[in-house]
N, C-alpha and C. Protein backbone atom coordinates (compact mmCIF):
# COMPACT_ATOMS: atom_id res chain seq x y z
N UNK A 1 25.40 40.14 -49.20
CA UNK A 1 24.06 40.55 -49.59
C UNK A 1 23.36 39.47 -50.41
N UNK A 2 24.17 38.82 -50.84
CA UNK A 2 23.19 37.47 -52.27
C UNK A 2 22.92 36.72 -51.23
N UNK A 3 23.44 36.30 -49.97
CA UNK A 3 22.96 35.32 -48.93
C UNK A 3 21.79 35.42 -48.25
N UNK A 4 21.27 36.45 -47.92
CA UNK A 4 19.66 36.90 -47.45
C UNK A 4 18.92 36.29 -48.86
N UNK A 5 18.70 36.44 -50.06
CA UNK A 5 17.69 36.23 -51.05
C UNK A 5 17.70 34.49 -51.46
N UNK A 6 18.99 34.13 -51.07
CA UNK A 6 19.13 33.13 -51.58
C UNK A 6 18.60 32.12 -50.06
N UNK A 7 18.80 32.65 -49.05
CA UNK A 7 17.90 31.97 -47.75
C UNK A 7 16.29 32.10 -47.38
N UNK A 8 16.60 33.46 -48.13
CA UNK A 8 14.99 33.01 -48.57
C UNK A 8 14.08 32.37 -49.53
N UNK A 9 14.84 32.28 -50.62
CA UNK A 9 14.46 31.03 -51.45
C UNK A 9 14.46 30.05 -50.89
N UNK A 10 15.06 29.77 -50.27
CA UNK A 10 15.76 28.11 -49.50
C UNK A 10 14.35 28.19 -48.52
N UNK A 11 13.92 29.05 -47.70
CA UNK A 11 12.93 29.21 -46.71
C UNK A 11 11.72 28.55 -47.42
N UNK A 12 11.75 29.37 -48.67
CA UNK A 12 10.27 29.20 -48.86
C UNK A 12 9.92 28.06 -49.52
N UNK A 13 11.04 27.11 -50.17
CA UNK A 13 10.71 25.87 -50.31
C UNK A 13 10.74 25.07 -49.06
N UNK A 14 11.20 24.82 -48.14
CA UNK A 14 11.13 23.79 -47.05
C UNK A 14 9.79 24.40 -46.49
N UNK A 15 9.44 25.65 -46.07
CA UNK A 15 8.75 25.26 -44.79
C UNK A 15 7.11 25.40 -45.82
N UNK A 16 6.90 25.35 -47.16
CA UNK A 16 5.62 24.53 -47.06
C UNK A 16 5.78 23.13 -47.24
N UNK A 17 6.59 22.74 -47.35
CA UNK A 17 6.81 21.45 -47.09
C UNK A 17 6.40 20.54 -45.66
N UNK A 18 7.15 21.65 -44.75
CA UNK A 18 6.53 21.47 -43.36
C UNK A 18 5.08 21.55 -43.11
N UNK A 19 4.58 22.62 -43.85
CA UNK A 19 3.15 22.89 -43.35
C UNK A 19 2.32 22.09 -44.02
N UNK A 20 2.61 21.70 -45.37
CA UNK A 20 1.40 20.86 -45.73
C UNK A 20 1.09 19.84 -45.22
N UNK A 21 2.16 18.96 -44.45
CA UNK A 21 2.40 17.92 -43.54
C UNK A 21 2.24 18.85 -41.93
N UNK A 22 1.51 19.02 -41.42
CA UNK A 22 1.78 20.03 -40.30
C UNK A 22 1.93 19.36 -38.99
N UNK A 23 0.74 18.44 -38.85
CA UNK A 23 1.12 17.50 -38.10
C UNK A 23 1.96 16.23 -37.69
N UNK A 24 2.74 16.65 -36.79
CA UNK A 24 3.09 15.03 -36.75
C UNK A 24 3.43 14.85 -35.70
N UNK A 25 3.02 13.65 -35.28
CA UNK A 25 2.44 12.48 -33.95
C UNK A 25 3.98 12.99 -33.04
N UNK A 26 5.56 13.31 -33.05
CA UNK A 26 5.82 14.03 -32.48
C UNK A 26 6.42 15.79 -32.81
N UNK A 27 6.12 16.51 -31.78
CA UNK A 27 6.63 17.99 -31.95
C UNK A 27 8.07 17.99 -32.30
N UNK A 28 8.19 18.42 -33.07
CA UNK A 28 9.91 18.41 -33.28
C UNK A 28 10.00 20.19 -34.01
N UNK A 29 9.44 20.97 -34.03
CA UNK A 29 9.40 22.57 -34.90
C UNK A 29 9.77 22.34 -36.37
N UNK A 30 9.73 23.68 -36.57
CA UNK A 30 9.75 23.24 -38.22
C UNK A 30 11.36 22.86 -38.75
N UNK A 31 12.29 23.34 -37.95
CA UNK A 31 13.59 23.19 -38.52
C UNK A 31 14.52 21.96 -37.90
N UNK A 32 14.15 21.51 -36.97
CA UNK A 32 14.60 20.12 -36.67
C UNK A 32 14.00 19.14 -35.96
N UNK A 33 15.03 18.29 -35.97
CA UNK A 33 13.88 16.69 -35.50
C UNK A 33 14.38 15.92 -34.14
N UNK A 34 14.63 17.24 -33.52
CA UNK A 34 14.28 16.86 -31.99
C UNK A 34 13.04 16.71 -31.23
N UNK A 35 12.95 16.06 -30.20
CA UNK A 35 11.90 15.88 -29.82
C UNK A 35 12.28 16.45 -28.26
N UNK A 36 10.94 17.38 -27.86
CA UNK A 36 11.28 18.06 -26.31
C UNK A 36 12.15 19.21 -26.56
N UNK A 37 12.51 19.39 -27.76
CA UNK A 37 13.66 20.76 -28.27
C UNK A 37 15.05 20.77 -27.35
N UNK A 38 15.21 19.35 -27.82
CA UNK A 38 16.39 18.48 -27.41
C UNK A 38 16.41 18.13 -26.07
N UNK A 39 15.56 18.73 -25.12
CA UNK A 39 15.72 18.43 -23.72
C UNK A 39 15.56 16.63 -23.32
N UNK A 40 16.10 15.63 -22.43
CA UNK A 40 16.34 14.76 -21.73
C UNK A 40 15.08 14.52 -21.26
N UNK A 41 13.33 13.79 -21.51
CA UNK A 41 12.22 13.41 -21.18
C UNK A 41 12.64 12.69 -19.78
N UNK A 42 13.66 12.08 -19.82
CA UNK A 42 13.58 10.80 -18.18
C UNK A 42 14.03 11.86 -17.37
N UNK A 43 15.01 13.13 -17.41
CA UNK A 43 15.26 14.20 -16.58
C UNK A 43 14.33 14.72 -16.00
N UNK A 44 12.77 14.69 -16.22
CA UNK A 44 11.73 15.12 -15.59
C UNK A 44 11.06 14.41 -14.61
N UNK A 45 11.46 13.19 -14.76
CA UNK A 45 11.31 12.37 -13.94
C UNK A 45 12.38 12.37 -12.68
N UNK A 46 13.74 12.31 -12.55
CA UNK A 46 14.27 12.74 -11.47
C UNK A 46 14.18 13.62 -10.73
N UNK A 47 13.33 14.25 -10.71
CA UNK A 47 12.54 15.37 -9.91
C UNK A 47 14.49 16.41 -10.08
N UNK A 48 14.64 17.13 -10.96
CA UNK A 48 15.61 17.86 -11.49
C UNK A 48 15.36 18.95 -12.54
N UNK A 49 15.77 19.94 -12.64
CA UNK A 49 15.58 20.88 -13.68
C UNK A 49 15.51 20.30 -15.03
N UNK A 50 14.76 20.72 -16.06
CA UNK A 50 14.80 20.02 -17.27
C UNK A 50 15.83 20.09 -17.57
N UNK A 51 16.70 19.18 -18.48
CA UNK A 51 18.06 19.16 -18.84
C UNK A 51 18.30 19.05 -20.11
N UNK A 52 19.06 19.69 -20.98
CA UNK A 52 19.87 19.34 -22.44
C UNK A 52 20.18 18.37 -22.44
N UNK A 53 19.73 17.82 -23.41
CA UNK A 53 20.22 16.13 -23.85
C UNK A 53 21.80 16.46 -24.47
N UNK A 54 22.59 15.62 -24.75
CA UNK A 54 24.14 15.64 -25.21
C UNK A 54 23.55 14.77 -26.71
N UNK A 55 24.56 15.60 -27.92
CA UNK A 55 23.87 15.07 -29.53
C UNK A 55 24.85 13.31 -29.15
N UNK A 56 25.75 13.22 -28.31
CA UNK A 56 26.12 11.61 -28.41
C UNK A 56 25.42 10.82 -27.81
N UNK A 57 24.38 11.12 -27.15
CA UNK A 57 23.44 10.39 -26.25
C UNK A 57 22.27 10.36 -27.08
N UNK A 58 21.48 10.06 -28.32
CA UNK A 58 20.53 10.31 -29.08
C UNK A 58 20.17 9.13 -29.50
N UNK A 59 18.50 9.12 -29.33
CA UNK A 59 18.33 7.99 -29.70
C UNK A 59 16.97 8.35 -30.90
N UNK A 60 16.68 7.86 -32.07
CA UNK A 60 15.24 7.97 -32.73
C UNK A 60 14.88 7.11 -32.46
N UNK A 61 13.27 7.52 -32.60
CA UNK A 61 12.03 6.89 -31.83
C UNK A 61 10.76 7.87 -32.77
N UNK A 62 10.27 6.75 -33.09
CA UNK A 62 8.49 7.58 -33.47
C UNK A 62 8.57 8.74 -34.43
N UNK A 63 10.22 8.61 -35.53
CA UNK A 63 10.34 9.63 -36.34
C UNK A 63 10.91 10.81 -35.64
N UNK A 64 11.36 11.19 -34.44
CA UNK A 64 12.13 11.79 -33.81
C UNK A 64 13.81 11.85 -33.38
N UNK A 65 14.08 12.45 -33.08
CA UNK A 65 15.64 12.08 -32.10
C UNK A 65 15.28 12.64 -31.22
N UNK A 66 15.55 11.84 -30.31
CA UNK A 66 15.25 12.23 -28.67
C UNK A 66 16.88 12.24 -27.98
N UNK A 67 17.84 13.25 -27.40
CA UNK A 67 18.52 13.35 -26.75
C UNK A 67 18.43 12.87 -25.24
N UNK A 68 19.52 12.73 -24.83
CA UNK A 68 19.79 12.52 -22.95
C UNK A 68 20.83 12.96 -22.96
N UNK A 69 20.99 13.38 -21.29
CA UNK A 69 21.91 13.49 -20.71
C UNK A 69 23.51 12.72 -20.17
N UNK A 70 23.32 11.50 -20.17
CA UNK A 70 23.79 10.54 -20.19
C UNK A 70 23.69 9.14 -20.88
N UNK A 71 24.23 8.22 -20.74
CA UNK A 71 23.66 7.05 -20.92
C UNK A 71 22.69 6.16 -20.29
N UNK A 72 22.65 6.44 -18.98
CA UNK A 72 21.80 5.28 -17.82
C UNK A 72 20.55 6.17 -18.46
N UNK A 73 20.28 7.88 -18.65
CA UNK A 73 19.11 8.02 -19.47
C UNK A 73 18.76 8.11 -20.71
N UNK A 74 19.68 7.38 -21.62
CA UNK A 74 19.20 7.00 -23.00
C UNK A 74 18.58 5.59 -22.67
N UNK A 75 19.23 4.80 -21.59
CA UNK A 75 19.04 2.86 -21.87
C UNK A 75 17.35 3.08 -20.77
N UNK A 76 16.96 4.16 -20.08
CA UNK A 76 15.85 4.46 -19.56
C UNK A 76 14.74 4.32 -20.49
N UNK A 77 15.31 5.18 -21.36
CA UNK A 77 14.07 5.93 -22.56
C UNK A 77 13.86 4.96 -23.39
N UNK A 78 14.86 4.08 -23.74
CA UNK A 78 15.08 2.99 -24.96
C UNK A 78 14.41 1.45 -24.87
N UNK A 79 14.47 1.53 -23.17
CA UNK A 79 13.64 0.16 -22.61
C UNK A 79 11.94 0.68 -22.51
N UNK A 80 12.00 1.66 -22.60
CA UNK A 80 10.38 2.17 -22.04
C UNK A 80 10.04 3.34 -22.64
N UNK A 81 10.20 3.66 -23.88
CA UNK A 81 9.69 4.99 -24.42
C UNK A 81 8.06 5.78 -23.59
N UNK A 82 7.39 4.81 -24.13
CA UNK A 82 6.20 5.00 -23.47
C UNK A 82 6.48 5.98 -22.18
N UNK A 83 7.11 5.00 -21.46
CA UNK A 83 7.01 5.42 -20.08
C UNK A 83 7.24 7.08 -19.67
N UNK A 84 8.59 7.18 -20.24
CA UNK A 84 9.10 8.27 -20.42
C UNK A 84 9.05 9.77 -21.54
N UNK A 85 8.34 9.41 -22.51
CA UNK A 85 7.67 10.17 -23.55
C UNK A 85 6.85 11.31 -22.96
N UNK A 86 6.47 12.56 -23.68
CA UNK A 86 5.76 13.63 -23.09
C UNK A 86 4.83 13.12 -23.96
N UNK A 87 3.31 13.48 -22.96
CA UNK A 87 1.78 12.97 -23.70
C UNK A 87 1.22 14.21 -24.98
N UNK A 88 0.65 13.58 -25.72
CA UNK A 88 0.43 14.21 -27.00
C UNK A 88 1.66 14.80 -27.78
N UNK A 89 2.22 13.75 -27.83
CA UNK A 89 3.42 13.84 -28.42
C UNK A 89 4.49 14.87 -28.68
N UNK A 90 4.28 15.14 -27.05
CA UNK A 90 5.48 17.11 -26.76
C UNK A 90 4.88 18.43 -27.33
N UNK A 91 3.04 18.15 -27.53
CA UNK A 91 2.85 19.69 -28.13
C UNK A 91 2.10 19.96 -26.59
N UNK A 92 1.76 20.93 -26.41
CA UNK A 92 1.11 21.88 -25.50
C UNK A 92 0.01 21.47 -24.81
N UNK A 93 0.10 20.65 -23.20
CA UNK A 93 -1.13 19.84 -23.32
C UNK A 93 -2.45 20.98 -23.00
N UNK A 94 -2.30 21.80 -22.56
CA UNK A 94 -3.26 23.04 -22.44
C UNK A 94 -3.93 23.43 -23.77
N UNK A 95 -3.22 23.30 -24.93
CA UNK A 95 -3.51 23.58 -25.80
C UNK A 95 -4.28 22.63 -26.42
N UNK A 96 -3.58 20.94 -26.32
CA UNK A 96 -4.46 20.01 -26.59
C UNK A 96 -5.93 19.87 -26.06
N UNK A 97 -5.54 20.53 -24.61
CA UNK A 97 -7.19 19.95 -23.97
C UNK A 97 -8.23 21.01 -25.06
N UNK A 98 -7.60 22.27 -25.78
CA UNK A 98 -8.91 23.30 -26.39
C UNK A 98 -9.06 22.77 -27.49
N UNK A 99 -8.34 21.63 -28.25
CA UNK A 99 -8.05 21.14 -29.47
C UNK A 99 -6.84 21.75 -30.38
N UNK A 100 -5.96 22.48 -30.21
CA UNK A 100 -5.27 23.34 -30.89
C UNK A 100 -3.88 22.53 -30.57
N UNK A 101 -2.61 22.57 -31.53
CA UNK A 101 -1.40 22.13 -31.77
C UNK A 101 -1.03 23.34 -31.20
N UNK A 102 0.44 23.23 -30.20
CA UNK A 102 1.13 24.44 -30.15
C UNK A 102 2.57 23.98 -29.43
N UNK A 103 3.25 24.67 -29.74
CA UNK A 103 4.50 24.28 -28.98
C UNK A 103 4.59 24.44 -27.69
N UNK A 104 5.58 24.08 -27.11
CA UNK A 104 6.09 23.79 -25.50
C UNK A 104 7.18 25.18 -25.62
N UNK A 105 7.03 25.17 -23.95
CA UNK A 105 8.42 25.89 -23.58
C UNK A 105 9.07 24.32 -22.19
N UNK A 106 9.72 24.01 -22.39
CA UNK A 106 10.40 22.67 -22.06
C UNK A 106 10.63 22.89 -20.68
N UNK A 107 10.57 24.06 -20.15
CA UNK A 107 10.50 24.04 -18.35
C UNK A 107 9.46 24.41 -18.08
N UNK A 108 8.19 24.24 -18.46
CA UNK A 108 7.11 24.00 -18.00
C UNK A 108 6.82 22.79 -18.07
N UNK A 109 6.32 22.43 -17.00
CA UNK A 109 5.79 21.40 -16.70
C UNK A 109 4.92 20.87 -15.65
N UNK A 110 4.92 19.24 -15.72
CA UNK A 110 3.81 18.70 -15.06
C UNK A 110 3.83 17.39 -14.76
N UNK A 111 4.52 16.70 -13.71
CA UNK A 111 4.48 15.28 -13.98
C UNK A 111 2.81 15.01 -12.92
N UNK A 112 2.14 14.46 -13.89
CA UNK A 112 1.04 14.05 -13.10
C UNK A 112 0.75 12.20 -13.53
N UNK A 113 0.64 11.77 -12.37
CA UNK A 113 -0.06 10.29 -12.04
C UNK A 113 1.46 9.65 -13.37
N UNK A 114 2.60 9.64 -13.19
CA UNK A 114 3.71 9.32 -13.61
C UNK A 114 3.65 9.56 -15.33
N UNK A 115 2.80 10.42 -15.82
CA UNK A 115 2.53 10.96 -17.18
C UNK A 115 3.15 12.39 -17.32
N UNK A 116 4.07 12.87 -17.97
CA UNK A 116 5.11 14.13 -18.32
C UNK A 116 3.96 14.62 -19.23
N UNK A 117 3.46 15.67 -18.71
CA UNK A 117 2.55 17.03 -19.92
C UNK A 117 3.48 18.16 -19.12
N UNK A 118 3.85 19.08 -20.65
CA UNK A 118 4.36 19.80 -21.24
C UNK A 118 3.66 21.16 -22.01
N UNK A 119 4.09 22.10 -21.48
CA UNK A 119 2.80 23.44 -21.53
C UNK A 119 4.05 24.62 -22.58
N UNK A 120 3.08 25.32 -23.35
CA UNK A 120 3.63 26.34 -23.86
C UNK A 120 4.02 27.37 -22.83
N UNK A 121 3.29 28.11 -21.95
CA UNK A 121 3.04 28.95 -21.08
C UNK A 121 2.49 28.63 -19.57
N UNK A 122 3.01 29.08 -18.64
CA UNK A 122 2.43 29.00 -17.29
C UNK A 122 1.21 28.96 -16.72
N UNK A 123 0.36 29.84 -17.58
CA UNK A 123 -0.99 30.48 -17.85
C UNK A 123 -1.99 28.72 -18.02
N UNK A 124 -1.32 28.21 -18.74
CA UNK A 124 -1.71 27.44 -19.67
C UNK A 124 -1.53 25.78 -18.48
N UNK A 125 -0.61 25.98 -17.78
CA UNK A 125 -0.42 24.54 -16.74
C UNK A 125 -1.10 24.90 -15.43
N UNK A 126 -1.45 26.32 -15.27
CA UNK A 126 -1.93 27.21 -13.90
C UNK A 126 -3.55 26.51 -14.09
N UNK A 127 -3.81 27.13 -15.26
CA UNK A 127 -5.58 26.27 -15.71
C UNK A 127 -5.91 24.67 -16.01
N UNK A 128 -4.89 24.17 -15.91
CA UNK A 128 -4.75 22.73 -15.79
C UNK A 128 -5.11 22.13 -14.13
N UNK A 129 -4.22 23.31 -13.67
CA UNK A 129 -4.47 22.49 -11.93
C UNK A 129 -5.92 23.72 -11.42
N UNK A 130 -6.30 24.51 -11.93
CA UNK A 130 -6.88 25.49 -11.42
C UNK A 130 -8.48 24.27 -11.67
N UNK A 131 -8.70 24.16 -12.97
CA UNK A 131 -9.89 23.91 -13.27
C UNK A 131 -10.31 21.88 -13.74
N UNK A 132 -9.24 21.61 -12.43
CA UNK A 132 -9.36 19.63 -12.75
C UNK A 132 -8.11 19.23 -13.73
N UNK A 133 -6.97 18.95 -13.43
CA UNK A 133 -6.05 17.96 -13.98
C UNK A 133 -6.95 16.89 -15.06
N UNK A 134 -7.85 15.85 -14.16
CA UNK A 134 -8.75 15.11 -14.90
C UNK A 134 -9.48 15.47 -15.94
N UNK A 135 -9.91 16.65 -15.89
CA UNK A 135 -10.84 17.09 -16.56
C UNK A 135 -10.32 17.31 -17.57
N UNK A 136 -9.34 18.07 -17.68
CA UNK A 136 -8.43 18.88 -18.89
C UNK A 136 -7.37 17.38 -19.68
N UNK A 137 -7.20 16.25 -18.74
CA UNK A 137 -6.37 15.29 -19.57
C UNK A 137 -7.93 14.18 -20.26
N UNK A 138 -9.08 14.40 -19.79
CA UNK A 138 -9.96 14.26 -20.63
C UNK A 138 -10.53 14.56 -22.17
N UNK A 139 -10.17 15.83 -21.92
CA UNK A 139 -10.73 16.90 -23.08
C UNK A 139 -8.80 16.35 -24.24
N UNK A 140 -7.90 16.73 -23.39
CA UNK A 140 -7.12 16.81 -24.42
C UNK A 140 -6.69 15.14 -25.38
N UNK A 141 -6.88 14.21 -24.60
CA UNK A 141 -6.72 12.74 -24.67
C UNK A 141 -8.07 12.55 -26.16
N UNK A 142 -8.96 13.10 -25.83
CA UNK A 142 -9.93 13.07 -26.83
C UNK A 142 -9.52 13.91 -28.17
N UNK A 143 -9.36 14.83 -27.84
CA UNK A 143 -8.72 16.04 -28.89
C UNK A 143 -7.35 14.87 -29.92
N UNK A 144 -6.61 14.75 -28.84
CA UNK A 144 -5.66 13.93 -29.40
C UNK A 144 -5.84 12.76 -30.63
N UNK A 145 -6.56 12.08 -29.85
CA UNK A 145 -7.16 10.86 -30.44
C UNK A 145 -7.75 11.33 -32.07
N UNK A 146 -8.23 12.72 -31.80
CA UNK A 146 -8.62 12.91 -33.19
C UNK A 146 -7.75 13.27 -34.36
N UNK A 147 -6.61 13.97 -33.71
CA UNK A 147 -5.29 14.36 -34.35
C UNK A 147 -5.11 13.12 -34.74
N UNK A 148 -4.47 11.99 -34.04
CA UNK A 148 -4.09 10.59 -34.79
C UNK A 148 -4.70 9.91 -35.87
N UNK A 149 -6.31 10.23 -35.46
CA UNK A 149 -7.31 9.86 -36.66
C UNK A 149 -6.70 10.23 -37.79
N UNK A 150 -7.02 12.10 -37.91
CA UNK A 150 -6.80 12.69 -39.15
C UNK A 150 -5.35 12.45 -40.05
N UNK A 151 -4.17 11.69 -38.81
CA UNK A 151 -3.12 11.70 -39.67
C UNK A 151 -3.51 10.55 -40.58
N UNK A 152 -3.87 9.32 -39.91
CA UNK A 152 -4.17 8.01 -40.60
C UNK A 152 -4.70 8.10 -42.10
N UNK A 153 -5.66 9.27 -41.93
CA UNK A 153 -6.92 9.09 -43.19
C UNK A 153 -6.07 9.79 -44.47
N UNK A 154 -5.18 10.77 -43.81
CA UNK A 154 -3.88 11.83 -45.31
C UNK A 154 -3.42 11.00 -45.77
């Protein structure tokens, strides 16, 4: 019974910690510092189910740990982050195109024009192809851009 009060003490110091800092350039949730919620980014690219990265295959990058599946896709990710990285840094690109931060569910997806976007909800990647791909990586690319601003200026 002292372990519930005492985890919530513990709660309520870390996660405003998290929030006052809320953003950051990648999604990792509030309790760890994975990136993709550990899933394998170059696995989306093998045209393959998204995959669990292995914690011995880990590489940080951009204030993250990014997992793989193997090694041939850690030395992938490590020569070419860029390449292989989810756009707007693994949050919700549906969400980015309205301006809003939100998390992913990691088997949604989207590889378009060799760029990995990453959707909270189905709903949310359905109105991506429903109403212009272009259009919506317009709106969110801009949105974005302003997120990066605002971190610069804190």
């Amino acid at each position: 019974m002292k372990i519930i009060p005492l985890l919530l003490i513990t709660l309520t110091m870390i996660l405003p910690l998290k929030v006052a800092n809320a953003f950051e350039e990648i999604n990792t949730g509030y309790l760890s510092n994975l990136a993709v919620d550990g899933y394998d980014s170059t696995a989306y690219f093998q045209q393959t189910p998204p995959q669990l990265g292995d914690k011995e295959y880990s590489f940080k990058w951009n204030g993250a740990t990014w997992r793989f599946v193997n090694k041939e896709s850690l030395d992938l990710f490590s020569a070419n982050p860029d390449r292989y990285r989810p756009q707007y840094g693994g949050y919700c690109s549906n969400q980015m195109s309205m301006g809003n931060l939100s998390d992913i569910d990691p088997h949604i997806y989207l590889i378009y024009q060799e760029r990995l976007y990453l959707f909270g909800h189905d709903v949310g990647r359905g109105r991506w192809v429903e109403t212009g791909i272009e259009n919506r990586i317009k709106d969110a690319d801009a949105n974005w851009q302003k997120y990066l601003a605002s971190r610069k200026t804190n």
